[in-house]
N, C-alpha and C. Protein backbone atom coordinates (compact mmCIF):
# COMPACT_ATOMS: atom_id res chain seq x y z
N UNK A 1 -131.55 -92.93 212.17
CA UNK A 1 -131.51 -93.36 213.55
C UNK A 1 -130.05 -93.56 213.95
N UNK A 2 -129.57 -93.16 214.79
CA UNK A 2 -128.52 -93.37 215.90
C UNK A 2 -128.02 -94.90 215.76
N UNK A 3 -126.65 -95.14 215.65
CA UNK A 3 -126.24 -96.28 216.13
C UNK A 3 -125.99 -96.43 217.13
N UNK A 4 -126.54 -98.16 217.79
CA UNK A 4 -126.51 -98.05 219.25
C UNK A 4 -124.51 -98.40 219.75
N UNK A 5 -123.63 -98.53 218.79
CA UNK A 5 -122.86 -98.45 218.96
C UNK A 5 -121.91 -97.40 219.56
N UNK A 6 -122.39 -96.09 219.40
CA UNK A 6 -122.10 -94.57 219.44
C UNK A 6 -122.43 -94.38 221.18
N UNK A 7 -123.51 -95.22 221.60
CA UNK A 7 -123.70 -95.23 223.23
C UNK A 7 -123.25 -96.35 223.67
N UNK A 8 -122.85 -97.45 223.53
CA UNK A 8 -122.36 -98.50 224.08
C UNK A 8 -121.62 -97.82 225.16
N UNK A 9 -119.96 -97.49 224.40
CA UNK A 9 -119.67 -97.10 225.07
C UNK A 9 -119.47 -96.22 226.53
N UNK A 10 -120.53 -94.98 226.45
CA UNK A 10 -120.70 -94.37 227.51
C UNK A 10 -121.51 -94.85 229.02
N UNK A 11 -122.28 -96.24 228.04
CA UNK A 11 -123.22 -97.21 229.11
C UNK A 11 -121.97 -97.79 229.50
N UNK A 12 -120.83 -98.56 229.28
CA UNK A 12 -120.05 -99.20 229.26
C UNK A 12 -119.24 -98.51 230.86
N UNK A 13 -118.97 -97.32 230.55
CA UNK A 13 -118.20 -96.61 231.14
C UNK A 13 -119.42 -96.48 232.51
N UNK A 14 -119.74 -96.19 232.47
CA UNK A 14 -120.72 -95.62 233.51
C UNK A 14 -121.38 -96.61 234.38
N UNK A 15 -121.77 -97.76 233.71
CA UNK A 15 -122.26 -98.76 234.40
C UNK A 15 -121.02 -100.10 235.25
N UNK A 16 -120.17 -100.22 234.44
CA UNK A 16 -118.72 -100.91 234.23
C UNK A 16 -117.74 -100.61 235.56
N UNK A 17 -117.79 -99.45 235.44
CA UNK A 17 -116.80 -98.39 236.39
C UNK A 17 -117.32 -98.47 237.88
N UNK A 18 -119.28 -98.78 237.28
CA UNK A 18 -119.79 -99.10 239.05
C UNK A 18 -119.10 -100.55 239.36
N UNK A 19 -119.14 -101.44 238.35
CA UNK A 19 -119.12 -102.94 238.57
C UNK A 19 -117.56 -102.75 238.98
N UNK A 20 -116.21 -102.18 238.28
CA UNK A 20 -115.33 -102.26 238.80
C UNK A 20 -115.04 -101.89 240.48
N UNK A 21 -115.79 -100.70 240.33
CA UNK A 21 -115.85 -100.17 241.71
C UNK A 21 -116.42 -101.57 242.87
N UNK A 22 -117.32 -101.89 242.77
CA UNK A 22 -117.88 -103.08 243.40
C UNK A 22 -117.36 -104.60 243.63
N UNK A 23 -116.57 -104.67 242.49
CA UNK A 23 -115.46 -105.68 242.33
C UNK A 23 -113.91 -105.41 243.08
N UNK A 24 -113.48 -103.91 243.65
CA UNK A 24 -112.51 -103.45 243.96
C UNK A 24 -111.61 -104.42 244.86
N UNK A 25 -112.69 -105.28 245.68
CA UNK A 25 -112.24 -106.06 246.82
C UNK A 25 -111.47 -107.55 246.15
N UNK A 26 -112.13 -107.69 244.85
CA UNK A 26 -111.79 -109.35 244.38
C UNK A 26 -110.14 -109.06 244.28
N UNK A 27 -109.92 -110.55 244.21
CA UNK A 27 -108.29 -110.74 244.30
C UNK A 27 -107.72 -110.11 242.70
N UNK A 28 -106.85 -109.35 242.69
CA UNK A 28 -106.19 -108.83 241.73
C UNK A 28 -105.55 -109.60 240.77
N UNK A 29 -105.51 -110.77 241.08
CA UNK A 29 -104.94 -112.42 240.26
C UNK A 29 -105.69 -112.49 238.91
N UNK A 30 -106.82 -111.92 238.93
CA UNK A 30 -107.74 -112.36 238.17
C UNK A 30 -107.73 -111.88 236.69
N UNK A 31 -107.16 -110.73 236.19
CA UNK A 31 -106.70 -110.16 234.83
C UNK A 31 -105.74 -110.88 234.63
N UNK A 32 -104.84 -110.55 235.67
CA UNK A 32 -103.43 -110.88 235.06
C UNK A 32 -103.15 -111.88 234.31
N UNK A 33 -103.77 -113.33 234.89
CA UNK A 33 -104.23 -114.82 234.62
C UNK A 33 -104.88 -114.33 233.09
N UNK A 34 -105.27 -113.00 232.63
CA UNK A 34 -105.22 -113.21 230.92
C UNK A 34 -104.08 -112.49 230.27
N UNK A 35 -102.98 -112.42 230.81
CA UNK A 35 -101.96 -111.81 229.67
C UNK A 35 -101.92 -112.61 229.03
N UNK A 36 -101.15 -112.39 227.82
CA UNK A 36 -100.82 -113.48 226.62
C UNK A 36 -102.28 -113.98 226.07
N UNK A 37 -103.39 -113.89 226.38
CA UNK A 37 -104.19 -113.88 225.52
C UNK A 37 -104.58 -112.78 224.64
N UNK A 38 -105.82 -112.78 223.93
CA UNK A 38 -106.19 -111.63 223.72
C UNK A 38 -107.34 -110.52 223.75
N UNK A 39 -107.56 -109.32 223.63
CA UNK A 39 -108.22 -107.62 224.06
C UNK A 39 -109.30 -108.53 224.52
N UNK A 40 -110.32 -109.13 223.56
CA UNK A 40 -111.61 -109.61 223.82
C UNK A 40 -111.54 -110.53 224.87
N UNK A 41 -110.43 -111.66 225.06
CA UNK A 41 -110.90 -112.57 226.00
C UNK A 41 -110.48 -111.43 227.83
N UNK A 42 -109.17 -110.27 227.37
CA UNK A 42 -109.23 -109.73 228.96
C UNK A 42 -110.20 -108.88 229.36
N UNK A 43 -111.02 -108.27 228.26
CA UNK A 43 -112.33 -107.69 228.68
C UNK A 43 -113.57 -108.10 228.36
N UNK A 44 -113.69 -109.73 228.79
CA UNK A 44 -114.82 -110.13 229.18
C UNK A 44 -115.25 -109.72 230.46
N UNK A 45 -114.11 -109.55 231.92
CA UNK A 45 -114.31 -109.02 232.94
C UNK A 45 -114.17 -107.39 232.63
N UNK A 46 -115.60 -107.17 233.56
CA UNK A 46 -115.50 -105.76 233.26
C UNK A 46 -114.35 -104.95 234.34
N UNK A 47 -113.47 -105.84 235.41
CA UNK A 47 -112.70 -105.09 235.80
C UNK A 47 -111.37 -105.54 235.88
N UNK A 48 -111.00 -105.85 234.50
CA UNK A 48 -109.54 -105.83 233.83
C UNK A 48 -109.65 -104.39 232.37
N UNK A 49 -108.09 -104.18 232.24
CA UNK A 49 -108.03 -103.23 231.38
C UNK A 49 -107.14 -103.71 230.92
N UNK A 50 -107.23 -103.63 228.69
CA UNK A 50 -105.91 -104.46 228.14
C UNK A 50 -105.11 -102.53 227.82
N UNK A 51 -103.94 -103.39 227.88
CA UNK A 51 -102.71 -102.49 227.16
C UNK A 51 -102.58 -102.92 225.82
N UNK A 52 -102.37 -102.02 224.55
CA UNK A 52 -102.20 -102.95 223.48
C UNK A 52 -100.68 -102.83 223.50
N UNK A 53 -100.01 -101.66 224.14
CA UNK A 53 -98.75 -101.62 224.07
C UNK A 53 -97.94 -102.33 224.57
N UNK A 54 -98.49 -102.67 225.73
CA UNK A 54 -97.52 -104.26 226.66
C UNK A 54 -98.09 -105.45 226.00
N UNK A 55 -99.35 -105.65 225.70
CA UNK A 55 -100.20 -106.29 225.26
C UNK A 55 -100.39 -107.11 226.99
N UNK A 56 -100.94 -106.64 227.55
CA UNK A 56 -100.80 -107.12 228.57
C UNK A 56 -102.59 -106.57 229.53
N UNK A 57 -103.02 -107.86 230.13
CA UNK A 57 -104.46 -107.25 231.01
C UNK A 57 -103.59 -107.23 232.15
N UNK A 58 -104.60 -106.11 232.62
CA UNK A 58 -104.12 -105.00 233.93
C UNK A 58 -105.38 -105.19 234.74
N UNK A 59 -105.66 -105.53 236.24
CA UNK A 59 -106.61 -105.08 236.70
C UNK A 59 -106.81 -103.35 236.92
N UNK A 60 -108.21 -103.03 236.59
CA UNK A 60 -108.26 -101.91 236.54
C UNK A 60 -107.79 -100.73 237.70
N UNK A 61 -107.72 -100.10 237.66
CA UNK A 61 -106.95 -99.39 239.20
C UNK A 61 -108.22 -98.49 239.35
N UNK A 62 -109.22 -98.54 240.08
CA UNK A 62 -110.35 -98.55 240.63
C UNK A 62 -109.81 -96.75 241.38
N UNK A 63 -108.96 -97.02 242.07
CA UNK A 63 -108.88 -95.86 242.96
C UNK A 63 -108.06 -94.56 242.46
N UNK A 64 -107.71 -94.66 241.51
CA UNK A 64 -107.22 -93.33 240.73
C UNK A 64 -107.99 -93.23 239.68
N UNK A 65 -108.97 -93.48 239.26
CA UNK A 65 -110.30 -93.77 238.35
C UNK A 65 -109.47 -93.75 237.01
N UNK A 66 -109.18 -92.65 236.52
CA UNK A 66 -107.73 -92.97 235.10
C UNK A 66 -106.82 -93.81 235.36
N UNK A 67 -106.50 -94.52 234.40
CA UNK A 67 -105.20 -95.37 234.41
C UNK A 67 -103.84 -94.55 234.72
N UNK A 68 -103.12 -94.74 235.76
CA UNK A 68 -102.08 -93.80 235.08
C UNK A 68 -101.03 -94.09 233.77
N UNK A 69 -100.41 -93.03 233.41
CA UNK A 69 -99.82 -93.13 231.92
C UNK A 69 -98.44 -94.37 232.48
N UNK A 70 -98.16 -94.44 233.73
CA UNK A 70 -96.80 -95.02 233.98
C UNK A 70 -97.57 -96.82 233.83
N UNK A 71 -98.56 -97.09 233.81
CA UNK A 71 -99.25 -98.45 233.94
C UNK A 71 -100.00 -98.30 232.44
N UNK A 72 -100.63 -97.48 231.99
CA UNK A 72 -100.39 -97.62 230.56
C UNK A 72 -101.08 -96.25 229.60
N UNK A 73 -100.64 -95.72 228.68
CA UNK A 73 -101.25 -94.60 228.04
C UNK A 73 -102.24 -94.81 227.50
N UNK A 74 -103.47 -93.69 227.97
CA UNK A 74 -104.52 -93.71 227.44
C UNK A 74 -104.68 -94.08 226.23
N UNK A 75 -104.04 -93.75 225.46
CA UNK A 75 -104.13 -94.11 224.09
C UNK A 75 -104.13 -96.02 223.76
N UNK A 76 -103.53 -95.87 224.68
CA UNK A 76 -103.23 -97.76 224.35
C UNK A 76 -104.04 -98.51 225.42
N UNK A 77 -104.93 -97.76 226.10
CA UNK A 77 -105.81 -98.12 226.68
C UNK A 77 -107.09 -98.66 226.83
N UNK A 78 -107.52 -100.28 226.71
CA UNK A 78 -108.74 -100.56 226.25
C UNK A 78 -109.22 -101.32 226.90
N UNK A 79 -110.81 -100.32 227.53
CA UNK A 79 -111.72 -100.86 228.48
C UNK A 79 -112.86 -101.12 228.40
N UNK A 80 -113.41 -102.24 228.25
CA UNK A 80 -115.06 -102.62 227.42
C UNK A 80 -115.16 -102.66 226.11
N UNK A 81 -114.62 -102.46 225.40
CA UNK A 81 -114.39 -102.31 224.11
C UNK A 81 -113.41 -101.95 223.35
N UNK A 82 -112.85 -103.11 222.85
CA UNK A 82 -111.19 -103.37 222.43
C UNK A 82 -110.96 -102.09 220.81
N UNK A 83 -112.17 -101.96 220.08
CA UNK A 83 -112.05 -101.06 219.49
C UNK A 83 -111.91 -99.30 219.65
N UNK A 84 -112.10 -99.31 220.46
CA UNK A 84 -112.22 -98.09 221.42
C UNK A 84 -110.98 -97.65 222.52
N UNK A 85 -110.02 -96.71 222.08
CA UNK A 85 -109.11 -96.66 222.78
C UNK A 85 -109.97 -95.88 224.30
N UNK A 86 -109.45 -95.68 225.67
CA UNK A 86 -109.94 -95.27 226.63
C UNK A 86 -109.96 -93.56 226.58
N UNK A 87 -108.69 -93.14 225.85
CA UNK A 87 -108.77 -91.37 225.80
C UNK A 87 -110.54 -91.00 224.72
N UNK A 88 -110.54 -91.61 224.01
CA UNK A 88 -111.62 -91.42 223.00
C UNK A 88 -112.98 -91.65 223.58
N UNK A 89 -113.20 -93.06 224.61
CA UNK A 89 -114.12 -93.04 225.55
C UNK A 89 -114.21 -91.84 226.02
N UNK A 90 -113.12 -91.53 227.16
CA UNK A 90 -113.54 -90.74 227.79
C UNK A 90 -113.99 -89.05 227.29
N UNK A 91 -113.22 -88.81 225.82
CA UNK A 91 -114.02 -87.69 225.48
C UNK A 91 -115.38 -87.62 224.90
N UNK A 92 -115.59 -89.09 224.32
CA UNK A 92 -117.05 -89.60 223.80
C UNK A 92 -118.10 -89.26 225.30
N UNK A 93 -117.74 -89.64 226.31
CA UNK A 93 -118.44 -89.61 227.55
C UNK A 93 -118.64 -88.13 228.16
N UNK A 94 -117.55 -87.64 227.82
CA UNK A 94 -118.01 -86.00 228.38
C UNK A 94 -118.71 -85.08 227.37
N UNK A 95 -118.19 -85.25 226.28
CA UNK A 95 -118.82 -84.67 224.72
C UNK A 95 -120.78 -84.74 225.17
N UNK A 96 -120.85 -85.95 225.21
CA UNK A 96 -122.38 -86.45 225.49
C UNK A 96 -123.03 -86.01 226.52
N UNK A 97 -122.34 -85.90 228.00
CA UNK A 97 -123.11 -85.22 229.00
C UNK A 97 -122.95 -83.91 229.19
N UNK A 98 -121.69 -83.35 228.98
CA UNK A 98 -122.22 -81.77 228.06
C UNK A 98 -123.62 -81.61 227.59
N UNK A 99 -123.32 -82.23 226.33
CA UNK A 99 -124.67 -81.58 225.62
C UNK A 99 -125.71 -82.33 226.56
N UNK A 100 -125.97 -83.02 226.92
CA UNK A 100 -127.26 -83.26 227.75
C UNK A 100 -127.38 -82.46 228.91
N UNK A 101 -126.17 -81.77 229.35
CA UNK A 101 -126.29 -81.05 230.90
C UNK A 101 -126.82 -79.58 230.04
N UNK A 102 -126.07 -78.98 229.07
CA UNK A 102 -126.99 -77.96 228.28
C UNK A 102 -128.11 -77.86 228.26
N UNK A 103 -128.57 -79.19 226.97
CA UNK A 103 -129.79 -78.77 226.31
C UNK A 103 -130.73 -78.56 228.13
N UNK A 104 -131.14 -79.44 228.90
CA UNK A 104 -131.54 -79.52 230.04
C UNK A 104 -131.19 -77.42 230.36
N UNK A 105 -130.30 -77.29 230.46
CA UNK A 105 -130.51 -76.14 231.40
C UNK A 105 -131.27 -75.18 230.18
N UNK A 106 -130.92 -75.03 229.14
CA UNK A 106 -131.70 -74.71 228.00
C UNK A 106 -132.80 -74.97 227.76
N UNK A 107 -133.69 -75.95 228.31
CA UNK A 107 -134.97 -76.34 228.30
C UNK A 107 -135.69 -75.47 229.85
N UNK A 108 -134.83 -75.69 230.77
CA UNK A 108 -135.45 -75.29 232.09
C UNK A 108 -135.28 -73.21 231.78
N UNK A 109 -134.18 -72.51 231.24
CA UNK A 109 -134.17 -71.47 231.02
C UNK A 109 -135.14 -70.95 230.38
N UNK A 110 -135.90 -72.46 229.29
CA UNK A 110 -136.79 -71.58 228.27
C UNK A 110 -138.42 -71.76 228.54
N UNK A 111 -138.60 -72.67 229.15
CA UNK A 111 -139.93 -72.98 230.30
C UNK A 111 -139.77 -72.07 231.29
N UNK A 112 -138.57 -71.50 232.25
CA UNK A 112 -139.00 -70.25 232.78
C UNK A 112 -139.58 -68.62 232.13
N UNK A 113 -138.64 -68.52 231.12
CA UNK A 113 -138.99 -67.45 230.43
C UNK A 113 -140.30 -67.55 229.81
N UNK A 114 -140.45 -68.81 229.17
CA UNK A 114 -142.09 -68.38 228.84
C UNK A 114 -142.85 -68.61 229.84
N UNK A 115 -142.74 -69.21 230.88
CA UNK A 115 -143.69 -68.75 231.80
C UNK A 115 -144.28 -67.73 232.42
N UNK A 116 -142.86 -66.96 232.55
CA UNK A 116 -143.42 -65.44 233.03
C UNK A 116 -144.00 -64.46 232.16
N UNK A 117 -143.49 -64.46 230.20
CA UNK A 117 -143.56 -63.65 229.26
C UNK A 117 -145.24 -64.14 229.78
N UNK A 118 -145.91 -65.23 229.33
CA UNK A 118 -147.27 -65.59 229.43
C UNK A 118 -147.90 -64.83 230.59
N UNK A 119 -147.44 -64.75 232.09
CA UNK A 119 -148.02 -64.39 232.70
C UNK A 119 -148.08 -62.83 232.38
N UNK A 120 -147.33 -62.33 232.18
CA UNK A 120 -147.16 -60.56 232.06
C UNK A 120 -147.99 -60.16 230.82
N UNK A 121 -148.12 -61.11 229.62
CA UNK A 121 -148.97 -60.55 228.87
C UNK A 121 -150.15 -61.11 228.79
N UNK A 122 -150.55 -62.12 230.08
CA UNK A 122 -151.43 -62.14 230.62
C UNK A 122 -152.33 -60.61 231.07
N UNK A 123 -151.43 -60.62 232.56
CA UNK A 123 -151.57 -59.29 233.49
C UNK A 123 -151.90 -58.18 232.32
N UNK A 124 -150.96 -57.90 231.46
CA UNK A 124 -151.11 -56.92 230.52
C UNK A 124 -152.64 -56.53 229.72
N UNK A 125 -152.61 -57.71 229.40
CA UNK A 125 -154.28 -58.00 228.51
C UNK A 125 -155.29 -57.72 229.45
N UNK A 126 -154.87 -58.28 230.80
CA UNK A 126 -156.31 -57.88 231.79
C UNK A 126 -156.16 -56.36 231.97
N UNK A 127 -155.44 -56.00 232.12
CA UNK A 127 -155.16 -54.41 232.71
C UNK A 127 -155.68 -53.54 231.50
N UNK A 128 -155.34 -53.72 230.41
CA UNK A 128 -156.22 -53.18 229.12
C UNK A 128 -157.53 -53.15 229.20
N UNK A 129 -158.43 -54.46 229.21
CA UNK A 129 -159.38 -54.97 229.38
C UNK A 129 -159.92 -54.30 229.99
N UNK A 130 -159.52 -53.46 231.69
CA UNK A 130 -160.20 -53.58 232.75
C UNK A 130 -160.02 -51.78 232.72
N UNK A 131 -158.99 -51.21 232.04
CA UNK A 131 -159.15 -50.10 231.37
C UNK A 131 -160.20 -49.26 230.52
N UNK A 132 -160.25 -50.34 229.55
CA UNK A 132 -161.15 -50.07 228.43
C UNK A 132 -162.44 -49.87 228.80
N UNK A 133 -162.75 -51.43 229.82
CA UNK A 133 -164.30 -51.27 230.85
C UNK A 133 -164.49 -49.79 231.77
N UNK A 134 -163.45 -49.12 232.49
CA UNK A 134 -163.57 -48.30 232.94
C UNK A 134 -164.18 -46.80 232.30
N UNK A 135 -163.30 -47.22 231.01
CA UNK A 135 -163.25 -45.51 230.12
C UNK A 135 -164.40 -45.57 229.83
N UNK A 136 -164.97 -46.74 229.46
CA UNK A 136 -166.65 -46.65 229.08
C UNK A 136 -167.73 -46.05 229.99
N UNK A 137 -167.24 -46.91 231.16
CA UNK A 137 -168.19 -46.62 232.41
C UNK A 137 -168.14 -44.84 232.71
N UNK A 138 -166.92 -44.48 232.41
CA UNK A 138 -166.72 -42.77 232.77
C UNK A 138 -168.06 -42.57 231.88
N UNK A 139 -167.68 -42.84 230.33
CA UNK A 139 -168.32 -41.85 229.47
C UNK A 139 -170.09 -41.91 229.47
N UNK A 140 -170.35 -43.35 229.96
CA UNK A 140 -171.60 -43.51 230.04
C UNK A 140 -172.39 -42.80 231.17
N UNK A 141 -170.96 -42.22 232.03
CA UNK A 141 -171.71 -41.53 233.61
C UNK A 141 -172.19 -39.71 233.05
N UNK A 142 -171.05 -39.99 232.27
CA UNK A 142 -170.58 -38.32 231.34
C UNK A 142 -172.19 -37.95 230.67
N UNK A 143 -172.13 -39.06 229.84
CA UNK A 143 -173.60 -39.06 228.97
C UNK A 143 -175.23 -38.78 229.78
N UNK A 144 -175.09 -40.01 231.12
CA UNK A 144 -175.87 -39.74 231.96
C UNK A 144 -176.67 -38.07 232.16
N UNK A 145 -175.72 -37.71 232.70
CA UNK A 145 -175.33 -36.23 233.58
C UNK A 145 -175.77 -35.24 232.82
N UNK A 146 -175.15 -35.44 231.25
CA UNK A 146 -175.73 -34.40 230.32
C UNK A 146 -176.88 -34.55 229.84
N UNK A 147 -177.38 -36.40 230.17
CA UNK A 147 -178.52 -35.84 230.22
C UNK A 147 -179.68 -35.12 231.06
N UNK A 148 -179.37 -35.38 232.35
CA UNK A 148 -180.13 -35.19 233.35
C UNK A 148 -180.46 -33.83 233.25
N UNK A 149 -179.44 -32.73 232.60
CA UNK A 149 -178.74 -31.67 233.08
C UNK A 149 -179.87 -30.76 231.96
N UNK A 150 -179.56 -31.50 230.37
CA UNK A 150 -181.04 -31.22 229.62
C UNK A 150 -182.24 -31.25 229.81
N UNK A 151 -182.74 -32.33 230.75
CA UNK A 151 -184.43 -32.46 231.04
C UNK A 151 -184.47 -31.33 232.29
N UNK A 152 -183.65 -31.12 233.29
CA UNK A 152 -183.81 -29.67 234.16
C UNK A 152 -183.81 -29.04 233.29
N UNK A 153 -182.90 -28.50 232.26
CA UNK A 153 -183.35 -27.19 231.52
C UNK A 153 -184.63 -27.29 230.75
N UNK A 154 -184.58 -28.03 230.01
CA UNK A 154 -185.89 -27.90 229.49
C UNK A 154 -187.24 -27.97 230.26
N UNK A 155 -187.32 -28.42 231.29
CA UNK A 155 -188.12 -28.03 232.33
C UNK A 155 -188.15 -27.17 233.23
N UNK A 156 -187.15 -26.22 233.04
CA UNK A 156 -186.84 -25.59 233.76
C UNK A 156 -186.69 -25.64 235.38
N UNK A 157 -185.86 -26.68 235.50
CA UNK A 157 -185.73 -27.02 236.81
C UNK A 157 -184.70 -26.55 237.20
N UNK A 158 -184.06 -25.81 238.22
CA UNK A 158 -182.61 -25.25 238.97
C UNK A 158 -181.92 -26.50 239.24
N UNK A 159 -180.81 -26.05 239.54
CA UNK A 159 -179.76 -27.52 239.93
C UNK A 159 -180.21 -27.61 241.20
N UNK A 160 -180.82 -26.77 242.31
CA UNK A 160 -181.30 -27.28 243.74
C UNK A 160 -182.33 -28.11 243.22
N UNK A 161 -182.20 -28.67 244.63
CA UNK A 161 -184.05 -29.97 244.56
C UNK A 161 -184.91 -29.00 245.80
N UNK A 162 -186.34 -28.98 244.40
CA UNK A 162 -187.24 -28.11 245.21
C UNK A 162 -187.44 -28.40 246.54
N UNK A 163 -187.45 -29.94 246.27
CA UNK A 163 -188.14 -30.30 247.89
C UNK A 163 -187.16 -30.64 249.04
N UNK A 164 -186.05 -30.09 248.76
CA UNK A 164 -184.99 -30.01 250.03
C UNK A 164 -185.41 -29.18 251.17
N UNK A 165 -186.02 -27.94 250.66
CA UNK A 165 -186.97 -26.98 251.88
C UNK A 165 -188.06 -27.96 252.97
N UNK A 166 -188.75 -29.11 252.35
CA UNK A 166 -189.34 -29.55 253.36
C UNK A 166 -188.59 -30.45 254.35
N UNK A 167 -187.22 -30.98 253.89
CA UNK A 167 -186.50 -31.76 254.70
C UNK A 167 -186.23 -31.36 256.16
């Protein structure tokens, strides 16, 4: 089984990023008031970001969604989770919806295709079917005919019908 540690993060990011977003308006006072402490106590708020390199909390900068490198390098960047630098998030986060935006189109590509293979060798099977019924019906008309064609001869009956003269 999966550690739920391996998704934290991407919940983190995704859900976090709304809360920062939503928080955009609060007074910017509010990280800063944790420098000089430390990673864990500045990201209890989900919209501060620590530097380990300044060692310093940053409110998050909401409107350029990346930190820029001049406020602090991704690498030294830690948001929701002090173990987790932010460049590694963010490739953990795209790595993951990749493959989920795949497998998805890979699932919908392969439910179309067998849908139609089914229907065509559907169609196919009936068209055989409805073949096979036919060729019979010929031969049984075939059989008919030859016989009819024996009891005139042997009765010597002509292919006219006698009693067409009284019509």
């Amino acid at each position: 089984m999966m550690d739920l540690r391996i998704f934290l993060p991407a919940l983190l990011l995704v859900f976090g990023l709304a809360t920062v977003w939503a928080q955009s308006s609060a007074p910017g006072d509010v990280c800063e008031t944790k420098n000089g402490t430390s990673c864990e106590d500045c990201l209890k708020n989900v919209s501060c970001l620590w530097c380990i390199q300044t060692k310093s909390c940053i409110t998050y900068p909401v409107r350029t969604i990346l930190p820029p490198h001049a406020l602090c390098p991704l690498n030294d960047a830690r948001w929701g989770l002090c173990w987790m630098n932010f460049q590694i998030l963010i490739i953990t986060v795209s790595v993951i919806s990749a493959i989920i935006i795949i497998a998805l189109l890979i699932c919908l590509l392969r439910c179309c295709k067998c849908e139609n293979i089914g229907s065509k060798r559907f169609e196919a099977k009936m068209q055989r079917t409805a073949d096979k019924l036919k060729t019979k019906q010929e031969e049984r008309k075939a059989e008919m005919k030859q016989r009819h064609e024996e009891i005139r001869k042997k009765y010597g009956l002509s292919g006219q019908n006698q009693y067409s003269k009284f019509a």
